[in-house]
Protein backbone atom coordinates (compact mmCIF):
# COMPACT_ATOMS: atom_id res chain seq x y z
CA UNK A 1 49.26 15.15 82.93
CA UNK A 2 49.86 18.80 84.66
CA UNK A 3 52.03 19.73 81.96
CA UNK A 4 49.87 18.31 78.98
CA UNK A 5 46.94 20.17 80.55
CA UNK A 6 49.05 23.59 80.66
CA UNK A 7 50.07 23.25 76.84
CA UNK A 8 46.52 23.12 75.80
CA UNK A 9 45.43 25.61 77.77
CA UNK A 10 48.18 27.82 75.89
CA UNK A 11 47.01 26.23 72.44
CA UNK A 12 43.40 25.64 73.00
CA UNK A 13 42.21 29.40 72.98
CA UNK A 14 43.75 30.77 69.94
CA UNK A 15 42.35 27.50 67.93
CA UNK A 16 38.79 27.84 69.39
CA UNK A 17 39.06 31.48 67.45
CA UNK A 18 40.90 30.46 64.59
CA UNK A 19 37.40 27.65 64.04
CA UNK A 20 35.14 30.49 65.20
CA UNK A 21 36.67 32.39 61.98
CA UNK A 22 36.42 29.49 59.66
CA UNK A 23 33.08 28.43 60.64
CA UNK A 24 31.91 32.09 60.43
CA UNK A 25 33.31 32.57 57.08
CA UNK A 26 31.73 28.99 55.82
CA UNK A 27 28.55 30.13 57.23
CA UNK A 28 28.61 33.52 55.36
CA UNK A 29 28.68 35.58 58.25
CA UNK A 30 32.19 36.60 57.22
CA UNK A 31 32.37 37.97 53.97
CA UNK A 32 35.81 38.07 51.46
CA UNK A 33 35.29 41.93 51.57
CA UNK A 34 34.56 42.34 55.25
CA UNK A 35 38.23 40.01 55.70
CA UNK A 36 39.41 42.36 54.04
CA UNK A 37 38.54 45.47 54.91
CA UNK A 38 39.75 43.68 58.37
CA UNK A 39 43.29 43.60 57.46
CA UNK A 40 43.45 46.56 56.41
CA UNK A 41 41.98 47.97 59.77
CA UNK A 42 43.82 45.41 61.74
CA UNK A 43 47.37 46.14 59.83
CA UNK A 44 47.03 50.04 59.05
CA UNK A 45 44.98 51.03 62.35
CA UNK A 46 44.72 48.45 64.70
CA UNK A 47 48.21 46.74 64.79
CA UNK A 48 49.97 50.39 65.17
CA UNK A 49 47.78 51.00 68.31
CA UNK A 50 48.60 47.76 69.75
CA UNK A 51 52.59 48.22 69.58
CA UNK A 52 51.93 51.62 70.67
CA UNK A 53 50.43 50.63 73.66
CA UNK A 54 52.84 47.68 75.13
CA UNK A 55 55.55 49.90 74.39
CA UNK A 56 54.22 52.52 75.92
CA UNK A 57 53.77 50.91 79.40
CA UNK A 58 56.82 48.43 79.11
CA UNK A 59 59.25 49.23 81.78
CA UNK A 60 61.01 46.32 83.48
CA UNK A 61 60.56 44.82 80.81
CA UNK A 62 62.88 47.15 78.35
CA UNK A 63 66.14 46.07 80.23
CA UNK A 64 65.11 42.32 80.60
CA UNK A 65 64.83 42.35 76.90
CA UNK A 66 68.39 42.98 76.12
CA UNK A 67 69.65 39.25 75.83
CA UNK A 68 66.29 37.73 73.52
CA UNK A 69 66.34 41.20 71.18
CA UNK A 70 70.19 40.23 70.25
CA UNK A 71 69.34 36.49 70.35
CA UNK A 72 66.46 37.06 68.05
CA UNK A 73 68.12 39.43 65.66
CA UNK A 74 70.83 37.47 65.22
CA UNK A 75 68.13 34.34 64.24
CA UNK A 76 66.64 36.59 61.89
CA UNK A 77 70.25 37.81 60.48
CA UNK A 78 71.42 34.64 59.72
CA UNK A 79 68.76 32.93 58.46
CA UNK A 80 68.36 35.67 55.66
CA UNK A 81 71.92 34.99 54.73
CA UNK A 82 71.57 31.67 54.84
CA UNK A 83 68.42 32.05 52.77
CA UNK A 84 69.72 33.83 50.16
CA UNK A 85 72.71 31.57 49.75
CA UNK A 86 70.83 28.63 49.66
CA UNK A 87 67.50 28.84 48.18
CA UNK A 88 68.32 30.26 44.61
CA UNK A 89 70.49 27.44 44.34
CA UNK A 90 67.24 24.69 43.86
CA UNK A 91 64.62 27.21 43.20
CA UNK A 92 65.21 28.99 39.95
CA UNK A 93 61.87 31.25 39.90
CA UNK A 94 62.82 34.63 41.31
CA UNK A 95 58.86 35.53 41.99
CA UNK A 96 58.95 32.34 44.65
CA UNK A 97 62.50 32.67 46.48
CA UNK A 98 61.64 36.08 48.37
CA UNK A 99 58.64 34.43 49.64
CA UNK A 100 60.47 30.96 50.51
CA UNK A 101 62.65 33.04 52.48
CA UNK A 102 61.11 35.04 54.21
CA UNK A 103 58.30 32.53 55.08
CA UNK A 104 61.28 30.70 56.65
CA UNK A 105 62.94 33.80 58.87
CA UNK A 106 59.47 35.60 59.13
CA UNK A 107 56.84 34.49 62.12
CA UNK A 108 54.11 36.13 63.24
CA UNK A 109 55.11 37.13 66.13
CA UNK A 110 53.36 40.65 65.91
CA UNK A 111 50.13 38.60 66.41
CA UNK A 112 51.16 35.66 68.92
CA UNK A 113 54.02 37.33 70.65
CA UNK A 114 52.71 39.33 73.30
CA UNK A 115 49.18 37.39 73.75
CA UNK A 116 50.99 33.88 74.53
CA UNK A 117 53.92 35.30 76.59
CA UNK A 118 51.28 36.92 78.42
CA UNK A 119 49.79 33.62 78.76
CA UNK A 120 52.64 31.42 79.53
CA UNK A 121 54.80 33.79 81.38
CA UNK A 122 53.08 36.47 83.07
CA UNK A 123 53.25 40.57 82.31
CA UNK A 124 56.99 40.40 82.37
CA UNK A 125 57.48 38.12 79.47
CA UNK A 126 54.83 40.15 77.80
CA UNK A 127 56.20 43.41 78.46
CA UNK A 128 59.71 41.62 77.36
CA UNK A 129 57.87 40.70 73.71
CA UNK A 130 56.96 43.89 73.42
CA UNK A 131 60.70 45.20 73.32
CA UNK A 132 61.56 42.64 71.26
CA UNK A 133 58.49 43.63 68.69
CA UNK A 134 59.92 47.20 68.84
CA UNK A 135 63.38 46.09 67.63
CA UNK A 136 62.69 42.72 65.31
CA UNK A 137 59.52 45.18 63.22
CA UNK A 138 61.58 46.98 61.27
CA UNK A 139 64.45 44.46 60.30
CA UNK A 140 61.87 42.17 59.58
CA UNK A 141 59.38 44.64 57.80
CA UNK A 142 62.87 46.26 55.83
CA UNK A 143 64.13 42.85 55.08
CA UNK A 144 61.19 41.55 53.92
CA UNK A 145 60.80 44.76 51.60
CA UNK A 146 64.29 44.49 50.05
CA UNK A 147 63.67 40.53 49.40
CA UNK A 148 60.49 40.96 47.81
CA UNK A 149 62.17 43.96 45.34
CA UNK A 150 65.05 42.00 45.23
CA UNK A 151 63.75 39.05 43.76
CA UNK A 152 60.84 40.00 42.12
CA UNK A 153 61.34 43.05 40.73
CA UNK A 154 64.90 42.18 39.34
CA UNK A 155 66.06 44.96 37.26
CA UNK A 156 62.98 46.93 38.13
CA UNK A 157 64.66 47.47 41.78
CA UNK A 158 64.72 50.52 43.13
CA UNK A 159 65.98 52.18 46.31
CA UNK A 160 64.16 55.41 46.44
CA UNK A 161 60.95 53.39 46.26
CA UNK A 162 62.07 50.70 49.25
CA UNK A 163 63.03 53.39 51.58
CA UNK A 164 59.58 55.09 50.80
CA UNK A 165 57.32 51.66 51.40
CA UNK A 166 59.79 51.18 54.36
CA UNK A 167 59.49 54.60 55.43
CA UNK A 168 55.63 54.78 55.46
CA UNK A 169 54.61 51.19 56.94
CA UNK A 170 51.75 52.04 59.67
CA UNK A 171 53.48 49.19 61.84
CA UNK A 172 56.88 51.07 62.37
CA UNK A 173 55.38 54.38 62.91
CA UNK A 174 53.37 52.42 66.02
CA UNK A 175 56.65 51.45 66.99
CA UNK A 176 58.25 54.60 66.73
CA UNK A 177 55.53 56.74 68.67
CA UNK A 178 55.67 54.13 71.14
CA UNK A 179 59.21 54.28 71.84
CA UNK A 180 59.77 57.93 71.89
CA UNK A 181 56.59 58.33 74.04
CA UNK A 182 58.02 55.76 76.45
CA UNK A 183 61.70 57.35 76.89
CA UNK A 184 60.66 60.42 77.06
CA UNK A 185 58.69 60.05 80.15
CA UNK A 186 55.23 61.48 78.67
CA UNK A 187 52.00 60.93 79.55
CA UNK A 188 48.92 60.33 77.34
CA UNK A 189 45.44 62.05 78.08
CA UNK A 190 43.85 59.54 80.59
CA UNK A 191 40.78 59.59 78.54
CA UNK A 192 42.80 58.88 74.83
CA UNK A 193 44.82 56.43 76.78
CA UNK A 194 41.78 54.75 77.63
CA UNK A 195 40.39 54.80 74.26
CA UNK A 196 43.39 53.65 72.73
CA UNK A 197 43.94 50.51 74.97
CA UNK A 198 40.38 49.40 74.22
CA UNK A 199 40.89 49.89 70.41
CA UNK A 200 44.19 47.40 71.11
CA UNK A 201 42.45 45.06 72.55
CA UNK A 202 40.35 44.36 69.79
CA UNK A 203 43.07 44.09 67.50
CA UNK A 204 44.09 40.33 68.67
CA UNK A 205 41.40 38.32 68.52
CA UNK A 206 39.92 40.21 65.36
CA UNK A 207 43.40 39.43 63.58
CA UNK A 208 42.91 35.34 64.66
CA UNK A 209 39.66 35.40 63.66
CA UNK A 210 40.18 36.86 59.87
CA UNK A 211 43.04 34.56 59.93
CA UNK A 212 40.72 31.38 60.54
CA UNK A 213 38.83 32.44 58.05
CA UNK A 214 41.06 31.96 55.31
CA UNK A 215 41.37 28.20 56.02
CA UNK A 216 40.62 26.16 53.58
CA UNK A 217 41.86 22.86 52.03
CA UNK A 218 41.00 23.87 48.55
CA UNK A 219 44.00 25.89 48.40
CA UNK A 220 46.94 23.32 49.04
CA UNK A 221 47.69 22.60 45.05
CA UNK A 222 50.56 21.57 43.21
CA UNK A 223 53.06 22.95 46.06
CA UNK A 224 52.93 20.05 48.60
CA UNK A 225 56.62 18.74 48.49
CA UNK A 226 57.95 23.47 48.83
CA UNK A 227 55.55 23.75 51.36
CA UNK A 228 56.28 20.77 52.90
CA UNK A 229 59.49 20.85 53.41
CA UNK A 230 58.86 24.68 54.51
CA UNK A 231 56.65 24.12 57.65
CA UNK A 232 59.01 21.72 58.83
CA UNK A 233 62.29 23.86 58.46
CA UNK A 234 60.00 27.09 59.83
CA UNK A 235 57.87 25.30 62.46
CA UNK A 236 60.27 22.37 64.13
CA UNK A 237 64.08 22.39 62.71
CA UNK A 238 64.35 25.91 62.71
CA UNK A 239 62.88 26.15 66.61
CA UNK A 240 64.51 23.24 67.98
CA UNK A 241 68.25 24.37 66.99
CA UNK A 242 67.30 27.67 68.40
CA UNK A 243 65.98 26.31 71.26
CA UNK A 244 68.77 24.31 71.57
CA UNK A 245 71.27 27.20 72.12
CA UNK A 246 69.00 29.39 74.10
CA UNK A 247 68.49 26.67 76.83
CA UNK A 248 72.11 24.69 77.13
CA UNK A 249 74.63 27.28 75.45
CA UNK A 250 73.01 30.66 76.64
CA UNK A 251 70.64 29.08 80.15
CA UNK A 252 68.03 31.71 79.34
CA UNK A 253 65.72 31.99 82.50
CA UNK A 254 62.19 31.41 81.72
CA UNK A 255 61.07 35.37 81.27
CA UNK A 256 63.21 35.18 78.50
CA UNK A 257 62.64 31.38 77.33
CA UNK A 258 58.71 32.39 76.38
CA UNK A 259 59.33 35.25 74.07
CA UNK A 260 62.47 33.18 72.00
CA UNK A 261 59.94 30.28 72.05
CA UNK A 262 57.03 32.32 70.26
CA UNK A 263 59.50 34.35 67.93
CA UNK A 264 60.76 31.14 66.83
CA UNK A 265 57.80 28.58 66.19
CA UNK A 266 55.09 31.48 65.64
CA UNK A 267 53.96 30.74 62.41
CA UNK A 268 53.92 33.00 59.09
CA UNK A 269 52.99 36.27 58.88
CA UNK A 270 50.05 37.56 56.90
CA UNK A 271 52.84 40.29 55.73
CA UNK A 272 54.59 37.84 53.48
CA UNK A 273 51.17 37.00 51.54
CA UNK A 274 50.72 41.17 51.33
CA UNK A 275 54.37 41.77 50.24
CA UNK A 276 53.81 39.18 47.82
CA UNK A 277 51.02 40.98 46.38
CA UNK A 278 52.71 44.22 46.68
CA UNK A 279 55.35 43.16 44.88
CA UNK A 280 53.81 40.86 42.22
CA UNK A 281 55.48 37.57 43.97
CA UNK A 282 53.95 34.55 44.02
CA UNK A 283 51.01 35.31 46.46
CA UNK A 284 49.42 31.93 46.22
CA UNK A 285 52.35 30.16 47.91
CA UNK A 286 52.45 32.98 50.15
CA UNK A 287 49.10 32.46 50.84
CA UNK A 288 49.44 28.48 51.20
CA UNK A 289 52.00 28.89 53.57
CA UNK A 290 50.49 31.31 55.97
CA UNK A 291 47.13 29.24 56.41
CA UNK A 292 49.16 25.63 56.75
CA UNK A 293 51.52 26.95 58.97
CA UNK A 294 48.87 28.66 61.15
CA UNK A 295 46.96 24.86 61.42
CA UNK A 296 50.32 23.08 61.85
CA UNK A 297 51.52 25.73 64.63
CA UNK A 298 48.95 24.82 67.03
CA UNK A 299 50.29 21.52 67.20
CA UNK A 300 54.11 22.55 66.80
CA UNK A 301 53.53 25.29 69.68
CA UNK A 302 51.85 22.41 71.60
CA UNK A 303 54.80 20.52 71.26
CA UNK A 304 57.48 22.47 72.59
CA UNK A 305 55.55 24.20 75.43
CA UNK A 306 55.10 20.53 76.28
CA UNK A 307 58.39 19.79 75.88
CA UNK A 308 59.83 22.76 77.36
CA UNK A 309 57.18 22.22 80.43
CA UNK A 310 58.86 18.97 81.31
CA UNK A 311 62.73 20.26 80.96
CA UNK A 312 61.66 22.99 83.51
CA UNK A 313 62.41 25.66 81.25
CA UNK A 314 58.62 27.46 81.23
């Protein structure tokens, strides 16, 4: 009963904003443009101030990071490889197989990494996610770029123009200032420190709460059997082989069990319905995907904090 009480606790929050979003948004207090004028803010402004900051204080948890960054990069390297061996072989429509595989690499972690291994773990595993966001952001942010162009733009790729959209992404730049700012031993203004971390802070629950608003079951169409079979490779085979290694081929300690845990069952990232756009991909599947797997997550995530609860591992 302890344990089942602990998983909701984990779950239970980020769900209560995720309906606070939806019922807003069915109630008209959200509005489409307000949503998204909020990802914009939350992705241009926001976002880049939040990796700023946990970079910017991480310490301890830089060197503890070493063993999930290469864990998790290696996830992300394989499954791209995989991906694009596999996926063009039974889907034939170039616009869809960028987003099919990068919806299956690609979790949000950005948004649930650091919040829930706060949660679960403590300001180690947090600090821990945060050096993990500073390494996985831009191989997943460049990979997702050169899939996207890839596949959808066919002949119309480009390099110049990847390494430019690469180059200028709001996200890495957050990451970047963060990093330098943190090596190099430098201190922030105590009153623009402050300022910044109480921008951050809003970034988090404002990002759930746009996100809940985009729930609705109008949008599952003709898709069901791609999307389908897509939340249960991303959300339970995908996690439970990596799971698998990091607990009896690796024995992970728990600091660094949280952060795999999130990186692996988190579910998609709003980037993949943006790209998609960007990129004139098939946004609507995109877009499916993102608001299914955020539903289905809560009760995936459940699962294997559950799970993982009773093994000892969290």
């Amino acid at each position: 009963m302890e344990d089942f009480i602990f998983a909701c606790q984990a779950v239970l929050p980020t769900f209560l904003i995720l309906l606070a979003g939806f019922l807003l948004k069915e109630n008209g207090l959200l509005t489409e443009s307000f949503c998204i004028q909020g990802d914009r803010l939350c992705f241009r402004f926001l976002f880049p101030l939040l990796v700023f900051c946990n970079l910017y204080q991480a310490q301890e948890g830089v060197a503890a990071a070493v063993r999930p960054t290469i864990f998790a990069v290696g996830i992300v390297l394989i499954s791209i490889c995989l991906g694009m061996y596999w996926i063009p072989k039974w889907e034939k429509d170039r616009r869809r197989i960028g987003v099919i595989i990068q919806s299956l690499y690609r979790g949000n972690f950005m948004l649930y990494g650091i919040p829930f291994s706060l949660k679960l773990g403590g300001e180690l595993c947090a600090q821990i996610a945060a050096a993990m966001t500073a390494v996985t952001l831009p191989l997943l942010n460049t990979a997702g770029i050169f899939l996207y162009a890839y596949y959808a733009r066919g002949d119309r790729f480009q390099w110049k123009q990847i390494g430019k959209e690469i180059m200028t992404n709001p996200i890495l730049w957050g990451v970047c200032v963060g990093i330098v700012v943190q090596k190099s031993g430098w201190g922030v203004w105590q009153p623009m420190e402050s300022a910044i971390m109480d921008l951050a802070r809003i970034a988090t629950p404002l990002a759930f709460l746009l996100l809940g608003s985009r729930f609705s079951l109008r949008r599952i169409g003709a898709d069901r059997s791609v999307l389908a079979a897509m939340l249960v490779v991303k959300l339970f085979l995908l996690p439970v082989i990596c799971l698998g290694i990091a607990i009896f081929w690796l024995h992970l300690p728990v600091t660094e069990m949280i952060p795999i845990l999130i990186f692996v069952s988190a579910p998609g990232a709003i980037t993949t319905y943006q790209l998609a756009l960007q990129f004139d991909a098939d946004a609507k599947l995109a877009g499916d995907f993102i608001v299914l797997s955020m539903v289905v997550s809560l009760l995936s995530i459940f699962f294997f904090v559950f799970c993982l609860r009773r093994l000892g591992q969290i």
